[in-house]
Structure formats: C-alpha cells, structure tokens
N, C-alpha and C. Protein backbone atom coordinates (compact mmCIF):
# COMPACT_ATOMS: atom_id res chain seq x y z
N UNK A 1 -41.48 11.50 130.55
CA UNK A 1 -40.23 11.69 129.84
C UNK A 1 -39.03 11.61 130.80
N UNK A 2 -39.02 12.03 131.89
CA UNK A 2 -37.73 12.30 132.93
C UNK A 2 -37.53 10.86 133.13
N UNK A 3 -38.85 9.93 133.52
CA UNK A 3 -38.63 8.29 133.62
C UNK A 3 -37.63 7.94 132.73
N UNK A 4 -38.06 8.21 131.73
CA UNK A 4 -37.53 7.25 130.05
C UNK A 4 -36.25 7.64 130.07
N UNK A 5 -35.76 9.44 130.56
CA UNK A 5 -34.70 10.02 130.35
C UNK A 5 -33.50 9.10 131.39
N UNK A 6 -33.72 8.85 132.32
CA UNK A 6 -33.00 8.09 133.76
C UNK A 6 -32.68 6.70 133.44
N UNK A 7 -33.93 5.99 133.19
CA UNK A 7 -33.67 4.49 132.40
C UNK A 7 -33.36 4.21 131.51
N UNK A 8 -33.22 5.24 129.76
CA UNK A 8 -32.26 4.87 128.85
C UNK A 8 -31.11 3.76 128.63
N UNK A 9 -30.03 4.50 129.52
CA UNK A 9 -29.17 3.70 129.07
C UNK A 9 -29.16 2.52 130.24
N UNK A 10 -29.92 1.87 131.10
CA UNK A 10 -30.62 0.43 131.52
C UNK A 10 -31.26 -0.30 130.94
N UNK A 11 -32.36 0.23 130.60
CA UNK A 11 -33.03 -0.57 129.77
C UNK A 11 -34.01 -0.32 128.52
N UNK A 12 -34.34 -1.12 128.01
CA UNK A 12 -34.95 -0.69 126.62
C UNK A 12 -36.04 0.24 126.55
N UNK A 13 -36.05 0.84 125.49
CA UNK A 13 -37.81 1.85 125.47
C UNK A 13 -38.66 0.85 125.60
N UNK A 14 -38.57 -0.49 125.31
CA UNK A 14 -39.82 -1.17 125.17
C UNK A 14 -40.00 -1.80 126.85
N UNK A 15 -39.25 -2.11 127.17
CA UNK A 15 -39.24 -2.52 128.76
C UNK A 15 -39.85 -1.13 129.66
N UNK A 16 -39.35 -0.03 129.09
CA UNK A 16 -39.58 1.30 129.94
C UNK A 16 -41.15 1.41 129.65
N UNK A 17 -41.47 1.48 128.50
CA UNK A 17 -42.69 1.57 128.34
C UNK A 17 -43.55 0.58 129.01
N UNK A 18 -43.41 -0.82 129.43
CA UNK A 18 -44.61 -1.86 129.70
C UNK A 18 -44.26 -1.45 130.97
N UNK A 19 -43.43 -0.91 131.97
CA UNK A 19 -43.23 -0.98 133.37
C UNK A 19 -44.24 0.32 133.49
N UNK A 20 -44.29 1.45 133.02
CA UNK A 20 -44.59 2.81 132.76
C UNK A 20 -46.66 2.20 132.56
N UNK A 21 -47.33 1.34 131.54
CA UNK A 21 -47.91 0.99 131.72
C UNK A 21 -48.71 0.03 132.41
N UNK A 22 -47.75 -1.23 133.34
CA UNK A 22 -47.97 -1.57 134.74
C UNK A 22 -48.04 -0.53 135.63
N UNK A 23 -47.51 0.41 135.29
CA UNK A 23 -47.84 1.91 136.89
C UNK A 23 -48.99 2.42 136.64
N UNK A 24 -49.37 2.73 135.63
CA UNK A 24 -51.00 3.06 134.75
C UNK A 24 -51.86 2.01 135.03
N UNK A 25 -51.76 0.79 135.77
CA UNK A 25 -52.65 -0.52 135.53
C UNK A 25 -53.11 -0.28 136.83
N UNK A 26 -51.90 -0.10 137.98
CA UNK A 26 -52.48 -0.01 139.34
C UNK A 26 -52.35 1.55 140.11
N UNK A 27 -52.42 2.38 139.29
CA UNK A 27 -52.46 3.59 139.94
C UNK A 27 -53.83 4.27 140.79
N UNK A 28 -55.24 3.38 140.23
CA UNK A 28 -55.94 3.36 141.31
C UNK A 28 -55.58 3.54 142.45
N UNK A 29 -54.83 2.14 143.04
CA UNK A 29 -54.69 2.35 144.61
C UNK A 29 -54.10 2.77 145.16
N UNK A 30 -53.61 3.83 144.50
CA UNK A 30 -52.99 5.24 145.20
C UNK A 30 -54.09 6.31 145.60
N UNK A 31 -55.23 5.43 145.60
CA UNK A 31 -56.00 6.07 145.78
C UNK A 31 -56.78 5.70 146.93
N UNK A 32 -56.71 4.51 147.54
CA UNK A 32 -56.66 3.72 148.92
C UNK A 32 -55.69 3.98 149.78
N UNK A 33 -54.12 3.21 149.36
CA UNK A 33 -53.38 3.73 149.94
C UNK A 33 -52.73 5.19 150.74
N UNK A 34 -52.71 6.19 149.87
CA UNK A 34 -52.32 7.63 150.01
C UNK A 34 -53.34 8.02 151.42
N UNK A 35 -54.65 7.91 150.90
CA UNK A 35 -55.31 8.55 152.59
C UNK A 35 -55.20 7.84 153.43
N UNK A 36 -54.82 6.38 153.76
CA UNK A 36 -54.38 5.49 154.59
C UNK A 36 -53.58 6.04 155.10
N UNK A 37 -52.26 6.11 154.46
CA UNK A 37 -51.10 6.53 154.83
C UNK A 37 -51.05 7.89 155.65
N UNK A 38 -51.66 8.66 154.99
CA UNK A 38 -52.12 10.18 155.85
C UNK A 38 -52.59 9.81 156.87
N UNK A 39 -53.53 9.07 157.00
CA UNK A 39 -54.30 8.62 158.44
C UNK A 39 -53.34 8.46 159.70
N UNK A 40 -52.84 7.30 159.16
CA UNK A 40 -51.71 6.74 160.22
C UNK A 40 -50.87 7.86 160.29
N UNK A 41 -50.26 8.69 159.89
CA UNK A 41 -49.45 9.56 159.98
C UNK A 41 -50.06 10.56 160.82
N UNK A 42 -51.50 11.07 160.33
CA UNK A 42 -52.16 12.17 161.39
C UNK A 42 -51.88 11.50 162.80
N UNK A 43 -52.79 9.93 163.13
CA UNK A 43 -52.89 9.37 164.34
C UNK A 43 -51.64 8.99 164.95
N UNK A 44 -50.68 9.28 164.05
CA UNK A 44 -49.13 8.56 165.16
C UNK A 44 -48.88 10.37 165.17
N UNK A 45 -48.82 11.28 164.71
CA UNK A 45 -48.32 12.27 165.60
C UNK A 45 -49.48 12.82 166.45
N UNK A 46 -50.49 12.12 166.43
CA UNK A 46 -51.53 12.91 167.68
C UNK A 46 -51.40 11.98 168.45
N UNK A 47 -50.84 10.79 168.77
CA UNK A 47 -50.76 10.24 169.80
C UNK A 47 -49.26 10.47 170.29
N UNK A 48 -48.29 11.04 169.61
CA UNK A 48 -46.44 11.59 170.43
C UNK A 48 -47.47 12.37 170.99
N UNK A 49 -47.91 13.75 170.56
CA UNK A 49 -48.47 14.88 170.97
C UNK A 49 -48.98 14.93 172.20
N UNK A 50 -50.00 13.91 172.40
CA UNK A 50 -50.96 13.64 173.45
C UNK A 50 -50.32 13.21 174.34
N UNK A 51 -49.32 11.91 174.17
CA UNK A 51 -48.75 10.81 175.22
C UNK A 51 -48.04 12.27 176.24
N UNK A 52 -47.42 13.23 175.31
CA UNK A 52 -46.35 14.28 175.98
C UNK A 52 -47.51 15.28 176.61
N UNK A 53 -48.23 15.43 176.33
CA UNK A 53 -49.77 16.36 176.69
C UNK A 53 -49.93 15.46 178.21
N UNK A 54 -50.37 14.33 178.21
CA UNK A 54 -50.68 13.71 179.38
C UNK A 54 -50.00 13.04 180.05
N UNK A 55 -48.19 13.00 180.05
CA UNK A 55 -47.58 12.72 180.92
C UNK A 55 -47.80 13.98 181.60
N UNK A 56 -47.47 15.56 180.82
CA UNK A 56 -47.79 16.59 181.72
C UNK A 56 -48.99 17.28 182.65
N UNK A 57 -49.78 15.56 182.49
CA UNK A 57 -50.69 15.90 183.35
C UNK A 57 -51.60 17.38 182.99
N UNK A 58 -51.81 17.39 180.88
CA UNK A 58 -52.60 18.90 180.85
C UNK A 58 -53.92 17.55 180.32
N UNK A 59 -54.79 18.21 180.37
CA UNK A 59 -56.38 17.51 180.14
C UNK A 59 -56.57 18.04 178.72
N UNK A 60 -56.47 17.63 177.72
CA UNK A 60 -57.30 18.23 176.16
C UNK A 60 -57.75 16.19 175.92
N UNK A 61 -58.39 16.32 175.04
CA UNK A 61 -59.34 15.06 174.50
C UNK A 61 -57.85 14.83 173.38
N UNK A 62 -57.96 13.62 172.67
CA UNK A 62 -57.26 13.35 171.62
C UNK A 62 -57.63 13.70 170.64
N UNK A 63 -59.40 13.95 170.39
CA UNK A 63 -60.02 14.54 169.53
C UNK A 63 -59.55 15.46 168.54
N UNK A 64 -59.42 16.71 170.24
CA UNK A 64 -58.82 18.18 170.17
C UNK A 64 -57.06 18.21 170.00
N UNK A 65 -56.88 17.50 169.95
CA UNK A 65 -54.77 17.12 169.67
C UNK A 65 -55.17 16.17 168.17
N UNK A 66 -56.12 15.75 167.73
CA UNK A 66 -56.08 15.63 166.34
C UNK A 66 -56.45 16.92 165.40
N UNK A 67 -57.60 17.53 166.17
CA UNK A 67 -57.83 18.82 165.28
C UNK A 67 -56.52 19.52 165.06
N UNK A 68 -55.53 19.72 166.39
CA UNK A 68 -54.69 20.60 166.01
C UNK A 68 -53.42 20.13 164.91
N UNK A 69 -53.45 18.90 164.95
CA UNK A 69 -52.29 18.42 164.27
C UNK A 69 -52.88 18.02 162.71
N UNK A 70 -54.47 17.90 162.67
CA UNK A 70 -54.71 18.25 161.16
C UNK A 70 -54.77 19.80 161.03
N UNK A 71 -55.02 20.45 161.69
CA UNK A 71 -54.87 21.96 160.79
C UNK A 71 -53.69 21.99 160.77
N UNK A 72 -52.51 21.98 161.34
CA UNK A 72 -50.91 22.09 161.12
C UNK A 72 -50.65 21.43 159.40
N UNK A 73 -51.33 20.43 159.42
CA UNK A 73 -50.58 19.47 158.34
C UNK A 73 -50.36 20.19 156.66
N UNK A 74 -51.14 21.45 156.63
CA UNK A 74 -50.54 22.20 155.14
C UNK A 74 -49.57 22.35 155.15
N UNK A 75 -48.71 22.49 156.11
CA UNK A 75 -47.40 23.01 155.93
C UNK A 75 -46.56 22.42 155.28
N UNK A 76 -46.84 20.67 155.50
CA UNK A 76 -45.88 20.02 154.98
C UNK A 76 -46.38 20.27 153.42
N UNK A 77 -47.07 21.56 152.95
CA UNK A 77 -47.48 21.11 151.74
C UNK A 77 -46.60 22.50 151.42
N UNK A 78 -46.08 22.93 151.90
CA UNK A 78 -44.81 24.15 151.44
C UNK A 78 -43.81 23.64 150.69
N UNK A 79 -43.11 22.78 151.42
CA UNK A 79 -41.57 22.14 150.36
C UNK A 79 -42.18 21.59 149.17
N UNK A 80 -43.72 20.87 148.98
CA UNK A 80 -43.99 20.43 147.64
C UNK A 80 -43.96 22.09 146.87
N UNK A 81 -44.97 22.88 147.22
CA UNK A 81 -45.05 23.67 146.57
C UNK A 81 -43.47 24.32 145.97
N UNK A 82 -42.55 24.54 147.13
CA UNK A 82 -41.06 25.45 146.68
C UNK A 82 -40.40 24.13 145.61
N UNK A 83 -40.66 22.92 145.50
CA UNK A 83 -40.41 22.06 145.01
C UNK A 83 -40.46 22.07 143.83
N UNK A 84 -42.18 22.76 143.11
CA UNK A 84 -42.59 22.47 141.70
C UNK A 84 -42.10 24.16 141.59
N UNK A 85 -42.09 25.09 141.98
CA UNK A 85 -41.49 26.24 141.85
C UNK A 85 -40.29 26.32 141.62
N UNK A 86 -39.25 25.77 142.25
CA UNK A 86 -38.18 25.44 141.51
C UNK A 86 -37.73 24.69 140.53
N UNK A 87 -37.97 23.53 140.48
CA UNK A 87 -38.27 22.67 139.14
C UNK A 87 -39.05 23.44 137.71
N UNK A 88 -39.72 24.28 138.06
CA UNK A 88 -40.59 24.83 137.06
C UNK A 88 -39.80 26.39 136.57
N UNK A 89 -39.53 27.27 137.22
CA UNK A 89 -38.75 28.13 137.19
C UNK A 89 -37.57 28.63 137.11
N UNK A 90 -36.56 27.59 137.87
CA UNK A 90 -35.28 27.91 137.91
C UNK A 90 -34.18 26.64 137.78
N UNK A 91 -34.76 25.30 137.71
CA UNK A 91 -34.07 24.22 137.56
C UNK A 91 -34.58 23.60 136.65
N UNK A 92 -34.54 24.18 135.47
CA UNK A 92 -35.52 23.46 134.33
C UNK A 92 -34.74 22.11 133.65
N UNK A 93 -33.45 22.22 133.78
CA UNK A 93 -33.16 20.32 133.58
C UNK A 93 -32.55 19.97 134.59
N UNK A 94 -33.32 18.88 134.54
CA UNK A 94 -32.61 18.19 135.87
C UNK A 94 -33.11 16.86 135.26
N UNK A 95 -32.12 15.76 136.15
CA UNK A 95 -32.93 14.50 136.16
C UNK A 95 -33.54 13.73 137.42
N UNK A 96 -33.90 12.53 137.50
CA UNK A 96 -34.69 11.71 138.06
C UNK A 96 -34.30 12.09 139.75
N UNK A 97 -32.84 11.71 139.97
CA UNK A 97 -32.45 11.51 141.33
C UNK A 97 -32.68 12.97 142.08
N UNK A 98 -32.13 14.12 141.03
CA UNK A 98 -32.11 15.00 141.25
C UNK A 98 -33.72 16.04 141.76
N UNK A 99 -34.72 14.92 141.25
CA UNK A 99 -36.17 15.36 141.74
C UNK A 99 -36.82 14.85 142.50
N UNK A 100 -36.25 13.86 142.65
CA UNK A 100 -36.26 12.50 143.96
C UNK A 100 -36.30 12.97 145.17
N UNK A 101 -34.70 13.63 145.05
CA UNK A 101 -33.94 14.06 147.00
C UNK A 101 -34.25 15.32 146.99
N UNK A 102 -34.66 16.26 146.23
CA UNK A 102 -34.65 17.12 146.86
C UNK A 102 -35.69 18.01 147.24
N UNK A 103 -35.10 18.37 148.42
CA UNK A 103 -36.19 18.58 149.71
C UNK A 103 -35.80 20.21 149.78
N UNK A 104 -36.34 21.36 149.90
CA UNK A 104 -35.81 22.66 150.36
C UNK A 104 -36.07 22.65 151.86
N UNK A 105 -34.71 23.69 151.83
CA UNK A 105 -34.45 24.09 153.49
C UNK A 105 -34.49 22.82 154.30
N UNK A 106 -33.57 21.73 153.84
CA UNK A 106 -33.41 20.56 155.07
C UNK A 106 -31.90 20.29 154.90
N UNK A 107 -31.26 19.39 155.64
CA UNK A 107 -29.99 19.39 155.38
C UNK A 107 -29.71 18.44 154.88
N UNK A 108 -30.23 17.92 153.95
CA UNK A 108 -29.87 17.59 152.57
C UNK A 108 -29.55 17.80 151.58
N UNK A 109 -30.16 19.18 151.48
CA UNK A 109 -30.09 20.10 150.54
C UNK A 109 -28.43 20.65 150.58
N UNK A 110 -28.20 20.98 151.87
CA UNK A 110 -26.82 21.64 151.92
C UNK A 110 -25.29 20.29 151.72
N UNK A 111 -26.10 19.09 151.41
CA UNK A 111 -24.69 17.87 151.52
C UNK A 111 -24.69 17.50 150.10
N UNK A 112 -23.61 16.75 149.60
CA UNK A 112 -23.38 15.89 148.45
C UNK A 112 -23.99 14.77 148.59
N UNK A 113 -24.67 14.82 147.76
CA UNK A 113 -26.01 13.57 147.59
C UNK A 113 -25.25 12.27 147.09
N UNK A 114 -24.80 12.40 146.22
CA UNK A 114 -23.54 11.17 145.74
C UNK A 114 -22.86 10.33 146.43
N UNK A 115 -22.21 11.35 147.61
CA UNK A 115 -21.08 10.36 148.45
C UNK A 115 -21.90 9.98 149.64
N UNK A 116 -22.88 10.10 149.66
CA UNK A 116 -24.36 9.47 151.08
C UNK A 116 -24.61 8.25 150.52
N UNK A 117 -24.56 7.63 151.95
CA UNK A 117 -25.52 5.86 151.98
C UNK A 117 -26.85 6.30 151.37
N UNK A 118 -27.59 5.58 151.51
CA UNK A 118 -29.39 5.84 151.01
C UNK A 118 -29.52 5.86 152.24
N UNK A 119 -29.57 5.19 153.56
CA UNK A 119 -29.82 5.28 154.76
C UNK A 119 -29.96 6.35 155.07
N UNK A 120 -28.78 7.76 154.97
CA UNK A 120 -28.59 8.71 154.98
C UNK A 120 -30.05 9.88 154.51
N UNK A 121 -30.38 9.68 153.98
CA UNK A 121 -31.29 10.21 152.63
C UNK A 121 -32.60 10.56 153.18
N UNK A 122 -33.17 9.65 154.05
CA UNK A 122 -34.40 10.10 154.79
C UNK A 122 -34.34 11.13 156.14
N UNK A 123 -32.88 10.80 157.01
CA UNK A 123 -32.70 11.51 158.25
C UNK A 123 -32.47 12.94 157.32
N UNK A 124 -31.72 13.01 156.57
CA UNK A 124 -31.02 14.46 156.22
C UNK A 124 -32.41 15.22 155.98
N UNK A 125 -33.70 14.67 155.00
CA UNK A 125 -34.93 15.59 154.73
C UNK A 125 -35.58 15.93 155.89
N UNK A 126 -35.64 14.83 156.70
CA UNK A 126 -36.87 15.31 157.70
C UNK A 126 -36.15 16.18 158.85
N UNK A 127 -34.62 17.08 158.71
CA UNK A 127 -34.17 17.64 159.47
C UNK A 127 -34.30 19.12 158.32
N UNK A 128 -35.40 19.60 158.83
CA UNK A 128 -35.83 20.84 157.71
C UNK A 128 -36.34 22.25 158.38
N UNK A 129 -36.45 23.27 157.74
CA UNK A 129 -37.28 24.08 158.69
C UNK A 129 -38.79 24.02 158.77
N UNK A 130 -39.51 23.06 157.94
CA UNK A 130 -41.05 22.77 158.00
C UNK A 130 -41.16 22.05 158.83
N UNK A 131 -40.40 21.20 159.60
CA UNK A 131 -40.77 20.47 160.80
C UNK A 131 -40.99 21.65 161.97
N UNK A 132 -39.67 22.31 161.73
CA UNK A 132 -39.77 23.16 163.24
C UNK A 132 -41.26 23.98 162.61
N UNK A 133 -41.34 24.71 161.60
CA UNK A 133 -41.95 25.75 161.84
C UNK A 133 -43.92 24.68 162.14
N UNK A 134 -43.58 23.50 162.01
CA UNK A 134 -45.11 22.39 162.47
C UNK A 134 -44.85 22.70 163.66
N UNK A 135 -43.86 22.09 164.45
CA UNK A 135 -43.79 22.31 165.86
C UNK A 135 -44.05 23.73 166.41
N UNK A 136 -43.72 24.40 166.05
CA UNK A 136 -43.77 25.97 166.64
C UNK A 136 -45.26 25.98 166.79
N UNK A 137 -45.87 26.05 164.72
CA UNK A 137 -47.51 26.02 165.08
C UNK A 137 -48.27 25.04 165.98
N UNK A 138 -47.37 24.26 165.78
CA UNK A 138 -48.56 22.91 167.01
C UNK A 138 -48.72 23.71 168.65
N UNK A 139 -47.68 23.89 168.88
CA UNK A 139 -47.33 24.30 170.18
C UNK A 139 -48.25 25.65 170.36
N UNK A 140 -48.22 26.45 169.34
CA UNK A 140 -49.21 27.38 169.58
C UNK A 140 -50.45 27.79 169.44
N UNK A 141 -51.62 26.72 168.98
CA UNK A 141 -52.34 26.22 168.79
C UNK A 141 -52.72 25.40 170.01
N UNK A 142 -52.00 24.69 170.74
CA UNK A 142 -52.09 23.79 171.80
C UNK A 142 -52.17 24.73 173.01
N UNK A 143 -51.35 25.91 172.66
CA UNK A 143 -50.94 27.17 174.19
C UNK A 143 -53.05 27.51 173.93
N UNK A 144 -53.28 28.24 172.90
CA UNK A 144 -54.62 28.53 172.60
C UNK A 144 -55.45 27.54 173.25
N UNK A 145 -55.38 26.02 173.15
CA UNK A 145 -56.18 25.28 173.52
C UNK A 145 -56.54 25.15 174.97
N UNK A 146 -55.03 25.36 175.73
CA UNK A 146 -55.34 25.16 176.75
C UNK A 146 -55.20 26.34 177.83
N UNK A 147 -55.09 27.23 177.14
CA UNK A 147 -54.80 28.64 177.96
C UNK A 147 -53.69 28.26 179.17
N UNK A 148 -52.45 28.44 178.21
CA UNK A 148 -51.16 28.03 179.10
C UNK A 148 -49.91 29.08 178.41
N UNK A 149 -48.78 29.29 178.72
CA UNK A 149 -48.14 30.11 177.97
C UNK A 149 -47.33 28.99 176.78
N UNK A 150 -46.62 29.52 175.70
CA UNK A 150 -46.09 29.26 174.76
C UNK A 150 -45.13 28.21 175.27
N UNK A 151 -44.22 28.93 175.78
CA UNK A 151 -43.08 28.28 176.41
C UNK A 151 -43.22 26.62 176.28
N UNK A 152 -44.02 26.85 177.30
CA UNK A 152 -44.26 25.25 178.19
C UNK A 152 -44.81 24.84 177.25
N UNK A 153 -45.96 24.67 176.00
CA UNK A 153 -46.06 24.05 174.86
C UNK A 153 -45.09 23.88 174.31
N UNK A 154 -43.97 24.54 173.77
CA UNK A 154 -43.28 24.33 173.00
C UNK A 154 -42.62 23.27 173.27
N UNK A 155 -42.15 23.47 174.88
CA UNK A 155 -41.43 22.12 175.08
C UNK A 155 -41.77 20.91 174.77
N UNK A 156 -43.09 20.77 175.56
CA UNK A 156 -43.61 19.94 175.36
C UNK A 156 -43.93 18.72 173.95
N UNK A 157 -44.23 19.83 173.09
CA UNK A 157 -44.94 19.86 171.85
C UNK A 157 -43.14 19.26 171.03
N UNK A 158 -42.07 19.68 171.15
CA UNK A 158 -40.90 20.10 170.53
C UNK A 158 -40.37 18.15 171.28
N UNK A 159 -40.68 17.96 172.85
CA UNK A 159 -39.76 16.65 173.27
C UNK A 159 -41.07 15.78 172.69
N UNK A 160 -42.12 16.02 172.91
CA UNK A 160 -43.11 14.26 172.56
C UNK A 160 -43.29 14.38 171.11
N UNK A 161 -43.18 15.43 170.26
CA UNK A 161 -43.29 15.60 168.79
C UNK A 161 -41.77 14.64 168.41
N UNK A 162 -40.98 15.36 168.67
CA UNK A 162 -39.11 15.31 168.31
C UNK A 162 -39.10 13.44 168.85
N UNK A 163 -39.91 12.98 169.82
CA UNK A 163 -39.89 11.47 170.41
C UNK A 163 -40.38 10.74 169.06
N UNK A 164 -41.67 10.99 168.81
CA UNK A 164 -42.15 10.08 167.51
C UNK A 164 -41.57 10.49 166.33
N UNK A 165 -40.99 11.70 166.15
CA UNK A 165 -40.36 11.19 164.93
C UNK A 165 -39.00 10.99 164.80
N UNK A 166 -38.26 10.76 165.91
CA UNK A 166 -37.28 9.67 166.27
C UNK A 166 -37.55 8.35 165.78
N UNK A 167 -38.26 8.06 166.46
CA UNK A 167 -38.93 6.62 166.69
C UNK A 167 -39.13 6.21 165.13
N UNK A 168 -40.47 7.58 164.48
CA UNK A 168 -39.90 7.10 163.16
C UNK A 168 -38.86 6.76 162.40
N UNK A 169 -38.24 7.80 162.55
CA UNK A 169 -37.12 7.59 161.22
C UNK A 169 -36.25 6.57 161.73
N UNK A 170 -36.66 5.89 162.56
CA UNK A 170 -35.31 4.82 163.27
C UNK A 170 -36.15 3.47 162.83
N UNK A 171 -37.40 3.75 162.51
CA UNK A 171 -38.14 2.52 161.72
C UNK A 171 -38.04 2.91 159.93
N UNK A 172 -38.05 3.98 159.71
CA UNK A 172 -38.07 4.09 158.21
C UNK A 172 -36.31 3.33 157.75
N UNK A 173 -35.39 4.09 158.98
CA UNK A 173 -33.89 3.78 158.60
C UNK A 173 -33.89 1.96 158.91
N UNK A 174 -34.65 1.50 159.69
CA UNK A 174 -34.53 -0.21 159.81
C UNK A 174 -34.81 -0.50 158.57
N UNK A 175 -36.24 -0.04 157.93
CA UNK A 175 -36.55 -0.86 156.53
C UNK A 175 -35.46 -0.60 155.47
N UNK A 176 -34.88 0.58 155.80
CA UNK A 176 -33.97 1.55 154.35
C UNK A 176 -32.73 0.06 154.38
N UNK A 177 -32.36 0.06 155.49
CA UNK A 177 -31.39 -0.98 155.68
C UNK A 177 -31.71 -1.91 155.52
N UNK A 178 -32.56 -2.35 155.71
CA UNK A 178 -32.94 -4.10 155.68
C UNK A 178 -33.03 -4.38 154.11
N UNK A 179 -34.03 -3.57 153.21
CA UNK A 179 -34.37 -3.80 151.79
C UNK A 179 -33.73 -3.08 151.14
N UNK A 180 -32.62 -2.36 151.45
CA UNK A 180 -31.86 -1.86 150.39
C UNK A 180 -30.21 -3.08 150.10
C-alpha cells in the first residue's frame, strides 16, 4: 500500500500493479544476492580490520578478525529494529521517502532531507552511533583476543575500520553520482 500510496499521482494503478508483480517475479534472488552481499561486506571489513591489525605488527589469523567482526554484526540490526518500532508505534503515517532515509541516531536524522543532494544521503546514515558503538565492540573483542589493553585496539580498530569505510562510501558516493 505505501508503494501504490507514493506512485499515485505518477502513474497508473495498473502500471503500479504489473511493476509490484515484476518485484514478485524476481524476488527469489534476493535470496542469492542478500547473503552475497553480507559476505563481501563481512570480508571487506575483516580485511580494514586485519590490514590495521598487521601493519601493527599484532599476530591474530583473519579467521579470528572474521569471527570477531561476525559476532559484532547484530548491531547493525538495532536501527532496523528502532526503525519498525517507530514506524509501528509512533510514526504511524508516513510515506515512502520518509521510510526510505530514515536511519535513527545518524546525522541524517538531525538535517532536512529535502534541501540534500542524494549524494548526501548515504554519508549522513553511515555517520551514526551503531557504527561507533561496532567499533567500540570490535576493539574490545580484539583487546580479549589478543590480551592487549583497550586503548591501543580502539585505535587501531577506530583508524583501519574508519579507512574502509571511507573508502567505501567514496565508492558508494562515485556510483550515487555517476547513476543518479
């Protein structure tokens, strides 16, 4: 319904509907894709992790810097959760865009979504407090691993973490630009 509600006045119910049933035709391979995507995502932040692990010359396996960066990874499952909690509880109409962007506790949340490029739109989410509070746990998880103090993980964990997802969002912002 929120689809149909957004595209109304674009385009017809009957157009909304056959696009709505082309998404029903290939929604399978969201079922290929999606753990793909997780994959690469686990293995590109266990390799920032590691690269910053073994410039500092500490010894853990990549193995053990994947374990830690899959047990971290619920977290990012917090903003979904405060997401359908708000939507469900306290923002009961809203529309499309409005369920799109928004991200809790990032600074997106705190800007006017309207007067932003789209470029804009990906840096503002992934500047949130679920990143830091990943980094914090990575780092302390990693102090555990290697019997070292906090500190010096954090750094660590905070410059080769904070490196790849630079790197990302400076490739997500190339495509945002290129195909938008």
């Amino acid at each position: 319904m929120l689809f149909i509600n957004h595209f109304k006045d674009q385009l017809s119910y009957d157009r909304i509907i056959s696009i709505l049933d082309k998404q029903k035709e290939y929604f399978w391979m969201s079922y290929i894709f999606i753990p793909l995507l997780y994959l690469v995502k686990l293995v590109y932040a266990t390799s920032s992790v590691y690269t910053g692990l073994f410039i500092q010359s500490l010894k853990i396996s990549f193995a053990k810097v994947f374990s830690v960066i899959l047990v971290c990874e619920p977290i990012f499952l917090l903003p979904k959760i405060v997401k359908f909690i708000w939507f469900y509880f306290f923002e009961t109409e809203y529309d499309l865009l409005e369920f799109r962007y928004f991200y809790p506790f990032s600074a997106l949340s705190i800007t006017n979504i309207e007067s932003l490029s789209n470029w804009f739109i990906y840096p503002l989410q992934m500047a949130n407090l679920f990143e830091l509070l990943y980094i914090l746990v990575v780092a302390y998880f990693l102090k555990k691993l290697l019997n070292t103090d906090y500190l010096s993980m954090l750094v660590v964990t905070l410059i080769s973490y904070g490196v790849g997802l630079l790197l990302w969002a400076s490739l997500i912002l190339f495509l945002t630009v290129s195909y938008s």
